[in-house]
N, C-alpha and C. Protein backbone atom coordinates (compact mmCIF):
# COMPACT_ATOMS: atom_id res chain seq x y z
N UNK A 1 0.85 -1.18 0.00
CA UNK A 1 0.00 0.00 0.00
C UNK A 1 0.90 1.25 0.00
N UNK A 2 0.61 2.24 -1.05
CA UNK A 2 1.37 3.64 -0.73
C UNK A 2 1.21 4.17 0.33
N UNK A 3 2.18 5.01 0.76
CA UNK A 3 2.11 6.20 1.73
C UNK A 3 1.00 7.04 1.08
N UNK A 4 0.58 7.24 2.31
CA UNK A 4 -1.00 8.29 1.68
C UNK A 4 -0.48 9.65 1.81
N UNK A 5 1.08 10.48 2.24
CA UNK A 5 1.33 11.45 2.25
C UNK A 5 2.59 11.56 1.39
N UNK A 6 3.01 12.59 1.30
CA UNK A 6 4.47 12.89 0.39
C UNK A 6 5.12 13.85 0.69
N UNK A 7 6.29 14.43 0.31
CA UNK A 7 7.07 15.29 1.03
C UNK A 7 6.82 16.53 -0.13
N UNK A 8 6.97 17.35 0.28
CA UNK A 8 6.81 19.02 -1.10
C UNK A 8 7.98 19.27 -0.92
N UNK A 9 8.58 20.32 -1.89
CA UNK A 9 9.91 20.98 -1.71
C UNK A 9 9.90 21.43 -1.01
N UNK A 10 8.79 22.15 0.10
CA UNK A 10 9.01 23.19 1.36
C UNK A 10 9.58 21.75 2.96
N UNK A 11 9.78 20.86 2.21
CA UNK A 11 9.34 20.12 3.29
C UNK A 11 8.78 19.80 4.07
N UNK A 12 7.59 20.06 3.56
CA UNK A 12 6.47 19.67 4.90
C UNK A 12 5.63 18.42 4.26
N UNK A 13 5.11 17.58 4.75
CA UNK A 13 4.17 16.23 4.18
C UNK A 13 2.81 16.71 4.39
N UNK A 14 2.47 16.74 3.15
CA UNK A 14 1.36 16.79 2.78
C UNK A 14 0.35 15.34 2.17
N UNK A 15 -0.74 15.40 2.42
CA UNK A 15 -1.24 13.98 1.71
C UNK A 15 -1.39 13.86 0.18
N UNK A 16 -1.07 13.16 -0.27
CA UNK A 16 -0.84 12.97 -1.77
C UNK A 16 -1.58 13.20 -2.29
N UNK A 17 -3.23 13.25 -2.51
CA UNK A 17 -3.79 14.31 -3.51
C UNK A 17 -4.21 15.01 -2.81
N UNK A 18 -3.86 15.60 -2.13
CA UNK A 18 -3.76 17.29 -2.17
C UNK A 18 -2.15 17.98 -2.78
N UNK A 19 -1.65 17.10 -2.84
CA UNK A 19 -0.22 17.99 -3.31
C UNK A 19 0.26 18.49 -4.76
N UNK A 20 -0.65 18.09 -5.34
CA UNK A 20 -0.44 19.29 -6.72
C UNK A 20 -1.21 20.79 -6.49
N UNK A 21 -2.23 20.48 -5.76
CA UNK A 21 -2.90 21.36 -5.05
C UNK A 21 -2.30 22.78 -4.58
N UNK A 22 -1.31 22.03 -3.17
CA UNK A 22 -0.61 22.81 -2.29
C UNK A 22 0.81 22.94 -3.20
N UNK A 23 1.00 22.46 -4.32
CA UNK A 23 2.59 22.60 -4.83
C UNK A 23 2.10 24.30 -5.00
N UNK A 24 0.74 24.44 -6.18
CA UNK A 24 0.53 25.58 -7.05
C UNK A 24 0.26 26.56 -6.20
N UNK A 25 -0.14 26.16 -4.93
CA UNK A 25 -0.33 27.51 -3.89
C UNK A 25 0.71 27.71 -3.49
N UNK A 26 1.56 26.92 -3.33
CA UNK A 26 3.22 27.40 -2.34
C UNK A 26 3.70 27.97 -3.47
N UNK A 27 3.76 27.79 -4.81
CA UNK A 27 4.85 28.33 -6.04
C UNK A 27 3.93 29.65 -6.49
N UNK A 28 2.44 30.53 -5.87
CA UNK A 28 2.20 31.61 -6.57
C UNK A 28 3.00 32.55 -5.25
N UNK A 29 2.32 31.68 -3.73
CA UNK A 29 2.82 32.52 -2.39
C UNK A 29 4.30 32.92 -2.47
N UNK A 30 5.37 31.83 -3.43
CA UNK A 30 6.85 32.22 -3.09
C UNK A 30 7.29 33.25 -4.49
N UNK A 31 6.44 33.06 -5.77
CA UNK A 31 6.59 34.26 -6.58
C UNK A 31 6.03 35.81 -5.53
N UNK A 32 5.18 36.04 -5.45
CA UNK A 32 4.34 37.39 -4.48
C UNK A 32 5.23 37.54 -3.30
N UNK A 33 5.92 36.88 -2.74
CA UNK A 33 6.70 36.93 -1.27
C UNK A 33 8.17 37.18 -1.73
N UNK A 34 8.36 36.57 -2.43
CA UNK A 34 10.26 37.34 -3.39
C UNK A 34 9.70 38.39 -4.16
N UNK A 35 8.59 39.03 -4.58
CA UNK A 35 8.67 40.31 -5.57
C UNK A 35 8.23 41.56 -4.37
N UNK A 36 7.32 40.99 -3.30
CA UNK A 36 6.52 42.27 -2.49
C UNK A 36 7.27 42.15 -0.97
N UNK A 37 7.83 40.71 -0.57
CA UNK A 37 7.78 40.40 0.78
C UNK A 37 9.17 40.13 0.76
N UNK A 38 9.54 39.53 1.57
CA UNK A 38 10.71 38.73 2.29
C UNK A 38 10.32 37.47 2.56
N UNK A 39 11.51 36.55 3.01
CA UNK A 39 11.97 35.55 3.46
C UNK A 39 10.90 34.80 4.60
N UNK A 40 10.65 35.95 5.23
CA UNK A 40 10.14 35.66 6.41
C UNK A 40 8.70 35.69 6.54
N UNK A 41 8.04 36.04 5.99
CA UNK A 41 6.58 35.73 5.34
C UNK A 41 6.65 34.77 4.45
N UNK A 42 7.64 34.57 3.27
CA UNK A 42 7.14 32.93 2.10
C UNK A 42 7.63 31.79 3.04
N UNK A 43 8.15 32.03 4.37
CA UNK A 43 7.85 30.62 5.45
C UNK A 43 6.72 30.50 6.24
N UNK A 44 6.16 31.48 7.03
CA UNK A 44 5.05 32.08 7.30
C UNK A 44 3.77 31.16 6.66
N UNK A 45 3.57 31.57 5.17
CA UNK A 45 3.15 31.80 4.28
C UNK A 45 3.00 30.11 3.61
N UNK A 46 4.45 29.50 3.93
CA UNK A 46 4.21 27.84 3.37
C UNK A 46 3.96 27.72 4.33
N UNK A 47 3.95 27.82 5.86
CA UNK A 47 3.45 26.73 6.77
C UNK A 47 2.19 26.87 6.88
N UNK A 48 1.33 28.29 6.98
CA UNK A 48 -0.06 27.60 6.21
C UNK A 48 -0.36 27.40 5.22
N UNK A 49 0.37 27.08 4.98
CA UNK A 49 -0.51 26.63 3.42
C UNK A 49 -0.19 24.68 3.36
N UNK A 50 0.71 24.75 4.69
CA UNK A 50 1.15 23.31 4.70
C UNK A 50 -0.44 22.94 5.67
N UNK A 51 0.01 23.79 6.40
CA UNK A 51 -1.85 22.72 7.57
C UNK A 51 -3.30 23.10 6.79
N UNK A 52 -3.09 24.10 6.03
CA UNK A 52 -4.46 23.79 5.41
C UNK A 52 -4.75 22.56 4.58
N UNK A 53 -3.27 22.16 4.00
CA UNK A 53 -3.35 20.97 3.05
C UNK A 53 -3.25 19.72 4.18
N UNK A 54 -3.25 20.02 5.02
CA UNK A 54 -3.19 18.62 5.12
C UNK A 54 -4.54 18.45 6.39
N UNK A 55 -5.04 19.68 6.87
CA UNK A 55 -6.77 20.02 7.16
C UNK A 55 -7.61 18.65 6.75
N UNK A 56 -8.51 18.02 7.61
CA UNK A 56 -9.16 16.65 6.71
C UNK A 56 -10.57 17.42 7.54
N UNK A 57 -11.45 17.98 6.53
CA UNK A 57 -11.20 17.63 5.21
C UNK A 57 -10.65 19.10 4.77
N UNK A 58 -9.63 19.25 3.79
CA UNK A 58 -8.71 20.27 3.31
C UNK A 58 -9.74 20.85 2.74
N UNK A 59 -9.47 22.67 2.83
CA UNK A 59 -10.65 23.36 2.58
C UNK A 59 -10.00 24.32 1.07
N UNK A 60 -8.27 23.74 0.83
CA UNK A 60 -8.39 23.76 -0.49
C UNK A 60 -8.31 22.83 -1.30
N UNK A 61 -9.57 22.19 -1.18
CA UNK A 61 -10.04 21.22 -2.33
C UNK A 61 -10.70 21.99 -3.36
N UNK A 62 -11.57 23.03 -2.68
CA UNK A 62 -12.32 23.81 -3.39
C UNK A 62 -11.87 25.45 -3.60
N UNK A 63 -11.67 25.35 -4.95
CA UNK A 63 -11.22 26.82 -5.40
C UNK A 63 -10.28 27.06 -6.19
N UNK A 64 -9.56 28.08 -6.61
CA UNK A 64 -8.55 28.27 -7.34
C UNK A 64 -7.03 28.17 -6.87
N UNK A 65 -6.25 27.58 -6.55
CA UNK A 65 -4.96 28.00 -6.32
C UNK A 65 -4.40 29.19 -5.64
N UNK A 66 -5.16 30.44 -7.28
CA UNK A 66 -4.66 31.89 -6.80
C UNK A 66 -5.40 32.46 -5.83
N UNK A 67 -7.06 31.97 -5.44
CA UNK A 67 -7.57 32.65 -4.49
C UNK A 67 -7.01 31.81 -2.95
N UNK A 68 -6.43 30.56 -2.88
CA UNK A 68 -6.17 30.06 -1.34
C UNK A 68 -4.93 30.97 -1.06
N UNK A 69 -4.14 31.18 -2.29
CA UNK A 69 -2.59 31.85 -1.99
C UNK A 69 -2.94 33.11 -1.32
N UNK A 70 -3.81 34.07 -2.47
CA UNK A 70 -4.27 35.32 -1.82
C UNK A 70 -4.42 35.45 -0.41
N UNK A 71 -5.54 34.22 0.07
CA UNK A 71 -6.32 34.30 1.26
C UNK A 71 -4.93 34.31 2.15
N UNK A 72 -3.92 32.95 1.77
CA UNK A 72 -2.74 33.00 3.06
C UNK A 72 -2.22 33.79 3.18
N UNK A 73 -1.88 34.41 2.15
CA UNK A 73 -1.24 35.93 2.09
C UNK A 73 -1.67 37.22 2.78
N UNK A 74 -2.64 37.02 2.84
CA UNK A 74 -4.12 37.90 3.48
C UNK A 74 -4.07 37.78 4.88
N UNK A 75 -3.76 36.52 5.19
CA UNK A 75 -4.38 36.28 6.84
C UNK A 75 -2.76 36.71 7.48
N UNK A 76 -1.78 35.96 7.06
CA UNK A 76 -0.39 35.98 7.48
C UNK A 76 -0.40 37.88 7.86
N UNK A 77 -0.16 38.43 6.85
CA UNK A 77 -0.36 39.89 6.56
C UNK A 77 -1.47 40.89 7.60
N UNK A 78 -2.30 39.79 7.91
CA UNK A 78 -3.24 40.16 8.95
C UNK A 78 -3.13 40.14 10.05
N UNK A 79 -2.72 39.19 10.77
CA UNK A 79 -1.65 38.99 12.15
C UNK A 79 -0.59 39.91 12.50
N UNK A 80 0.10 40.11 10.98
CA UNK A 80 1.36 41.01 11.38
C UNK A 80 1.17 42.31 10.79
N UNK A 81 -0.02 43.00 10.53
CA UNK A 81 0.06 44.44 10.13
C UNK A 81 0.54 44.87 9.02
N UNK A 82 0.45 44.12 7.62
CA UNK A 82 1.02 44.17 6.44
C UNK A 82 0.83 45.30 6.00
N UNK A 83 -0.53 45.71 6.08
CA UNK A 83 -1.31 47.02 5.56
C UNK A 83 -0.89 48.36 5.79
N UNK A 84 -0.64 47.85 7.35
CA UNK A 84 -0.50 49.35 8.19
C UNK A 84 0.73 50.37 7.40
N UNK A 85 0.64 51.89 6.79
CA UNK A 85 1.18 52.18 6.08
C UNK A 85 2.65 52.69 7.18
N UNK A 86 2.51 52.79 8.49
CA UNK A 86 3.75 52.86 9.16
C UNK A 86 4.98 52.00 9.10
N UNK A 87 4.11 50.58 8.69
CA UNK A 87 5.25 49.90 8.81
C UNK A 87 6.64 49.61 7.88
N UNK A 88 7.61 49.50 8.07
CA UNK A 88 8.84 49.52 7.17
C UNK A 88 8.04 48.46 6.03
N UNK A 89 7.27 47.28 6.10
CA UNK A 89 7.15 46.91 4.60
C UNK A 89 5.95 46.96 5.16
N UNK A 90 5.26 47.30 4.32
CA UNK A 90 3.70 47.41 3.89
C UNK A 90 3.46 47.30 2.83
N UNK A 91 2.19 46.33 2.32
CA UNK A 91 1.15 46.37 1.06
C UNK A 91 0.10 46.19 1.62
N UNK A 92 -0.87 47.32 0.78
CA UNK A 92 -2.35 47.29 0.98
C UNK A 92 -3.07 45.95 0.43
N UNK A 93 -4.28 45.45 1.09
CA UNK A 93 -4.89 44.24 0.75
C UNK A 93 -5.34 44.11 -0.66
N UNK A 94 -5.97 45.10 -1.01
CA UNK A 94 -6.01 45.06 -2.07
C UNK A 94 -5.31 44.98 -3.11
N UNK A 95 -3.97 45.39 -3.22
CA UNK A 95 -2.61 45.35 -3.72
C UNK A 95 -2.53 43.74 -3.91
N UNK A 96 -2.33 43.00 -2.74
CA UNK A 96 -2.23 41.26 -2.68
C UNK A 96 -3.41 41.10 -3.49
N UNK A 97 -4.67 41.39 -3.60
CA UNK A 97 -5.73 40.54 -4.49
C UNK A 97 -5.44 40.89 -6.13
N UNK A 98 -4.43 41.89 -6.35
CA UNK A 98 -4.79 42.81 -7.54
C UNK A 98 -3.36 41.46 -8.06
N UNK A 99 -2.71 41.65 -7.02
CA UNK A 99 -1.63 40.29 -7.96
C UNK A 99 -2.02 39.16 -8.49
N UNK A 100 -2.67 38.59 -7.10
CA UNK A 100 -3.01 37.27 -7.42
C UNK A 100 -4.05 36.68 -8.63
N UNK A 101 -4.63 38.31 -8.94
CA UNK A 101 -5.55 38.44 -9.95
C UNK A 101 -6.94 38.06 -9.08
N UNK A 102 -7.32 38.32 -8.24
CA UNK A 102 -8.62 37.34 -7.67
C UNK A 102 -9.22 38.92 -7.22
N UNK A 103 -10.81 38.77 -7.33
CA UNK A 103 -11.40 40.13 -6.92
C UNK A 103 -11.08 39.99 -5.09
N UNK A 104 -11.01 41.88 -4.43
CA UNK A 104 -10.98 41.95 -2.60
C UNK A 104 -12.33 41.01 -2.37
N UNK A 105 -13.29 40.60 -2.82
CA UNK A 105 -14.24 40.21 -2.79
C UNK A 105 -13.65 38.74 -2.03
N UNK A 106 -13.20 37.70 -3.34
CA UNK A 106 -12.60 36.62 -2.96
C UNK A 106 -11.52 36.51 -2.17
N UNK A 107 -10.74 37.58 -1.87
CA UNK A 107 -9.27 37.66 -1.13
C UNK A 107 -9.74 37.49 -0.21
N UNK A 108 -10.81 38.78 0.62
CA UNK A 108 -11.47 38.82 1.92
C UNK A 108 -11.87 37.04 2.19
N UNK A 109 -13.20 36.89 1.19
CA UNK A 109 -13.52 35.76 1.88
C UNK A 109 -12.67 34.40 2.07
N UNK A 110 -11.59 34.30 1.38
CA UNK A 110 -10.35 33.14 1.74
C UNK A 110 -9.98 33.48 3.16
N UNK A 111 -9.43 34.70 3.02
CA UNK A 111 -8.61 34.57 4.52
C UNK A 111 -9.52 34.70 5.59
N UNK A 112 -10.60 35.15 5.42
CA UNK A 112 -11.87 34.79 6.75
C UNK A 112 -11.93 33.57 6.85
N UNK A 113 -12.26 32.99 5.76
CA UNK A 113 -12.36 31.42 6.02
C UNK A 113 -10.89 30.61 6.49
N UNK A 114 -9.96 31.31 6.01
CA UNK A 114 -8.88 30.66 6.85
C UNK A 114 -8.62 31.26 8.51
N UNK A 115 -8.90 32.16 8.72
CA UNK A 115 -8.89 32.69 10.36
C UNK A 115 -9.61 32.24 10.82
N UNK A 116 -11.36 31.69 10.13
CA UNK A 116 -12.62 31.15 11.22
C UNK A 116 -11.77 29.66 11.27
N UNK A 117 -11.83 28.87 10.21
CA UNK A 117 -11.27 27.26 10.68
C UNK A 117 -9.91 27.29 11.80
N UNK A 118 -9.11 28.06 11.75
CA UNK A 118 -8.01 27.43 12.35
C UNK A 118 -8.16 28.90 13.68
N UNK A 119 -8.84 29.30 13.45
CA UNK A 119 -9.42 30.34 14.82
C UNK A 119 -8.27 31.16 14.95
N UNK A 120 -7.69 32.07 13.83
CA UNK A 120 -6.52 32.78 13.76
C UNK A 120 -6.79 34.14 13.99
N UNK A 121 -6.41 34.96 15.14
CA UNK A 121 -6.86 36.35 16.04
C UNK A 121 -5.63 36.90 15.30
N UNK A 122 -5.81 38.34 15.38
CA UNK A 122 -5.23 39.34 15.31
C UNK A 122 -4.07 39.12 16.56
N UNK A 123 -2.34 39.55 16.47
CA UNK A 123 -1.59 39.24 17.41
C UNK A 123 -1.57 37.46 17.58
N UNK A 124 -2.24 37.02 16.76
CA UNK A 124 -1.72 35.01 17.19
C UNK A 124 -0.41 35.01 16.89
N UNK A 125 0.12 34.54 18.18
CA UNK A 125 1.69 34.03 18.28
C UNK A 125 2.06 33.07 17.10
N UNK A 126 1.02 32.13 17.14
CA UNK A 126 1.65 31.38 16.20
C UNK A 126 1.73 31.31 14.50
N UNK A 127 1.00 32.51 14.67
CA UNK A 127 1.24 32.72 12.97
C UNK A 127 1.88 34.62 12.52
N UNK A 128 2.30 34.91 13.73
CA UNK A 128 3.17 36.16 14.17
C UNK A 128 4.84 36.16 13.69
N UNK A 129 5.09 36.93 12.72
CA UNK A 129 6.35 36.66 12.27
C UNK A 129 7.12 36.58 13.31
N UNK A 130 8.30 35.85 13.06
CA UNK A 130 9.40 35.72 14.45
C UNK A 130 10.20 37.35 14.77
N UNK A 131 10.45 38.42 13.31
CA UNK A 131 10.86 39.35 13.73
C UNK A 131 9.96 40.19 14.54
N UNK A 132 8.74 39.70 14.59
CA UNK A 132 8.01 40.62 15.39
C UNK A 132 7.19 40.04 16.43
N UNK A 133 7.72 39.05 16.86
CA UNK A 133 7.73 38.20 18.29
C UNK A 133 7.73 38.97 19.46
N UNK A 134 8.87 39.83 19.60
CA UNK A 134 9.56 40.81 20.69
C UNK A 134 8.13 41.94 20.94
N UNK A 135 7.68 42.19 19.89
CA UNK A 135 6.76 43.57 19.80
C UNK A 135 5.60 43.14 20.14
N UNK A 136 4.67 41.70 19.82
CA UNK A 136 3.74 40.97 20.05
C UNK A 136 3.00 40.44 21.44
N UNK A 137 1.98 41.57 22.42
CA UNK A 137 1.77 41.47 23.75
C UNK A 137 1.18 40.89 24.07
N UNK A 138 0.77 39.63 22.91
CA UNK A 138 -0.54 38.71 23.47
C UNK A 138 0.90 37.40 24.11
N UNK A 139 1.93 37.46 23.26
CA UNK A 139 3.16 36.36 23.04
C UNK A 139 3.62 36.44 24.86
N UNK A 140 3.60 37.69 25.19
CA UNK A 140 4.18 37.73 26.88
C UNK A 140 3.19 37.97 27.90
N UNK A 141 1.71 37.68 27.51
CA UNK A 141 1.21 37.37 28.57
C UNK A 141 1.32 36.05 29.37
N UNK A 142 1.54 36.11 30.80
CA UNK A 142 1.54 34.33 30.81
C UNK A 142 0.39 35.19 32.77
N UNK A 143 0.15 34.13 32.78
CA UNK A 143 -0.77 33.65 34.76
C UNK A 143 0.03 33.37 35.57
N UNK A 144 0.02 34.23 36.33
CA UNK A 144 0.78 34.07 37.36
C UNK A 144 0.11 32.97 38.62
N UNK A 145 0.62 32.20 39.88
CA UNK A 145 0.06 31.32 40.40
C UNK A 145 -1.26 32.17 41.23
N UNK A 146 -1.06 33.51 41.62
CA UNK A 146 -2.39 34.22 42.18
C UNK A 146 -3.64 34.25 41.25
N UNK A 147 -3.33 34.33 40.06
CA UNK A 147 -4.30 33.87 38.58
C UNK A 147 -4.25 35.34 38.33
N UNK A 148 -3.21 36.34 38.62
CA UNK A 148 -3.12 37.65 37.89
C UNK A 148 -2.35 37.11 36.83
N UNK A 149 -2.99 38.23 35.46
CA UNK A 149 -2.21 38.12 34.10
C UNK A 149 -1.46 39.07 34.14
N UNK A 150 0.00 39.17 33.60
CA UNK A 150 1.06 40.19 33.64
C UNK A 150 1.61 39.91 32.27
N UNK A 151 2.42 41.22 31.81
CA UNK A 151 3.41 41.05 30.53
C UNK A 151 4.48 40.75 31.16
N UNK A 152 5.32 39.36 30.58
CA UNK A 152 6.25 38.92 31.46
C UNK A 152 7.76 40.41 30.98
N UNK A 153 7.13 40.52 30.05
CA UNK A 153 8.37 41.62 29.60
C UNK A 153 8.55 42.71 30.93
N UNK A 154 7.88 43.05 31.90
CA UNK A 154 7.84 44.07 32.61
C UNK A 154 8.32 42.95 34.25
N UNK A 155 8.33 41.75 34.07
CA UNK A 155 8.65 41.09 35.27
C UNK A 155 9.88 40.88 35.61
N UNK A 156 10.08 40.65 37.06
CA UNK A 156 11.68 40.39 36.78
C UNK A 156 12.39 39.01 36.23
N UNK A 157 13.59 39.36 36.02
CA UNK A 157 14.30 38.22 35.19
C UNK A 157 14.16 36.91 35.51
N UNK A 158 14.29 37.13 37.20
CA UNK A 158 13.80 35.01 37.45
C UNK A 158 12.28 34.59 37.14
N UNK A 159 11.48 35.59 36.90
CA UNK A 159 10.24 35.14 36.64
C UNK A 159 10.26 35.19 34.93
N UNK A 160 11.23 35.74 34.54
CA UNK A 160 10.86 35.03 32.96
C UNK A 160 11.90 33.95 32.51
N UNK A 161 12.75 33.87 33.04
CA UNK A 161 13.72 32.73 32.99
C UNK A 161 12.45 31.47 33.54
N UNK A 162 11.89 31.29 34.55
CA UNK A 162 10.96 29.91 34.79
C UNK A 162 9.66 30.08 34.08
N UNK A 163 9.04 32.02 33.47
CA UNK A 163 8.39 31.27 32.30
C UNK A 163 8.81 30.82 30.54
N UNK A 164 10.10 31.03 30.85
CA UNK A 164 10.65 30.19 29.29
C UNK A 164 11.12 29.13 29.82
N UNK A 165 11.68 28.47 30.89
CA UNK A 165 11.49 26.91 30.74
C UNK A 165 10.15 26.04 30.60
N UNK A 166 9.10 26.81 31.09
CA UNK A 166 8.23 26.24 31.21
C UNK A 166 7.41 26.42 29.62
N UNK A 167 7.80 27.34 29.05
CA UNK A 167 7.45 27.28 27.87
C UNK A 167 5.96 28.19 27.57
N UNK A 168 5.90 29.07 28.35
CA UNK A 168 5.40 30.44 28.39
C UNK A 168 5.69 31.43 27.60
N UNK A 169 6.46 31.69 27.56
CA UNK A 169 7.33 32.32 26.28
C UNK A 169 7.93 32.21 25.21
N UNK A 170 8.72 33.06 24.47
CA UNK A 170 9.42 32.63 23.18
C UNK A 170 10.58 32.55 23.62
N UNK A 171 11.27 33.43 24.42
CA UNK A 171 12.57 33.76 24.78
C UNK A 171 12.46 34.83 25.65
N UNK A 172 13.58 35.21 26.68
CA UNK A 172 13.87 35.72 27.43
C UNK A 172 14.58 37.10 26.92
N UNK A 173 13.51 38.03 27.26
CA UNK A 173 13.68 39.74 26.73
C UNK A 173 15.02 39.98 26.89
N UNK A 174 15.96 40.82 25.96
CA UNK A 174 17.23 41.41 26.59
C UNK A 174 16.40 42.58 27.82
N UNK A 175 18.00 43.43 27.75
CA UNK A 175 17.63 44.19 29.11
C UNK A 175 17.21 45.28 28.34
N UNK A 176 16.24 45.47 29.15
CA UNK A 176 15.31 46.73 28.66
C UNK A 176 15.37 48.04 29.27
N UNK A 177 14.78 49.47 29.16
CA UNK A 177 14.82 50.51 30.13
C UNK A 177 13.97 49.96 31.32
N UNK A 178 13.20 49.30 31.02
CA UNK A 178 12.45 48.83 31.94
C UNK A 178 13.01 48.68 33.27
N UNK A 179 14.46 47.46 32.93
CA UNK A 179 15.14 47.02 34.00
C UNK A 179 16.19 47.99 35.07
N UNK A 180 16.04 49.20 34.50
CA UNK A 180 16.44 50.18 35.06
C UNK A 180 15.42 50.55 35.95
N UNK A 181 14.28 51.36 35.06
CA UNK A 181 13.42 51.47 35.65
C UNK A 181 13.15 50.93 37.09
N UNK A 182 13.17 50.00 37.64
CA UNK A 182 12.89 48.78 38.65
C UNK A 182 13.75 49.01 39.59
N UNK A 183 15.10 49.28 38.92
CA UNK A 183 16.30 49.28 39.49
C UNK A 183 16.13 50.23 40.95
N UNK A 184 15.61 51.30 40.24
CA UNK A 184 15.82 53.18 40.59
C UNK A 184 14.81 52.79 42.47
């Protein structure tokens, strides 16, 4: 009996028919992410596009290629403030639908439908670029044992040293003004 999954060039295993599927969505996301984006969104960018494919039942069975790419492109971009014109890289949403060729119509409704299934919030850590991990205040909330919530970024160092072993965190803040602050 075959393996019912297979490996893609991004390396991730996907199930075998879905993977011509997810090849044509990972190869429009990594053209649009080398012409508009970086590095760090077309990974972003394949790893969902890796759990949607492999989603049972995968919710791109149905549709075009260019509208699931749009949508990942859309949601990724949505988490991390793609739009916002402050930021050092920004593109407007509509900009991403106008590439992919798909009307804001269809862009919108992909990446809704990809934020309602996999329940993806505004600030989700886990689909939050890593350069912007540090900046991300949902990433350093953790419960303290009184059941107060705190930003561990503002706690002191032995309390974020035992919440990154424990795996509360991403990593342990450098030193901040903060730690002055405290100091005084």
């Amino acid at each position: 009996m075959a393996d019912s999954t297979e490996q893609t060039g991004s390396g991730q295993s996907v199930p075998a028919k879905m993977r011509d599927k997810h090849v044509a969505i990972v190869k429009l996301i990594e053209t649009f992410c080398r012409t508009h984006l970086n590095d760090e969104y077309l990974g972003t960018c394949r790893r969902l596009a890796g759990v949607l494919a492999r989603k049972r039942p995968s919710p791109i069975v149905n549709g075009t290629a260019a509208a699931w790419a749009c949508g990942i492109v859309r949601t990724i971009g949505w988490v991390n403030f793609l739009d916002e014109s402050t930021q050092k890289l920004h593109v407007k949403m509509t900009d991403v639908d106008q590439a992919f060729g798909v009307s804001s119509g269809t862009g919108q409704g992909r990446s809704k439908a990809v934020r309602d299934l996999l329940k993806i919030r505004a600030f989700d850590p886990d689909w939050t670029l890593p350069s912007r991990m540090a900046d991300n205040p949902m990433v350093w909330l953790i419960q303290l044992t009184n059941g107060m919530i705190v930003d561990a970024r503002y706690m002191r160092r032995e309390i974020q040293e035992e919440a990154f072993q424990r795996g509360m965190i991403p990593f342990i803040p450098s030193k901040t003004k903060y730690d002055d602050e405290s100091e005084a």
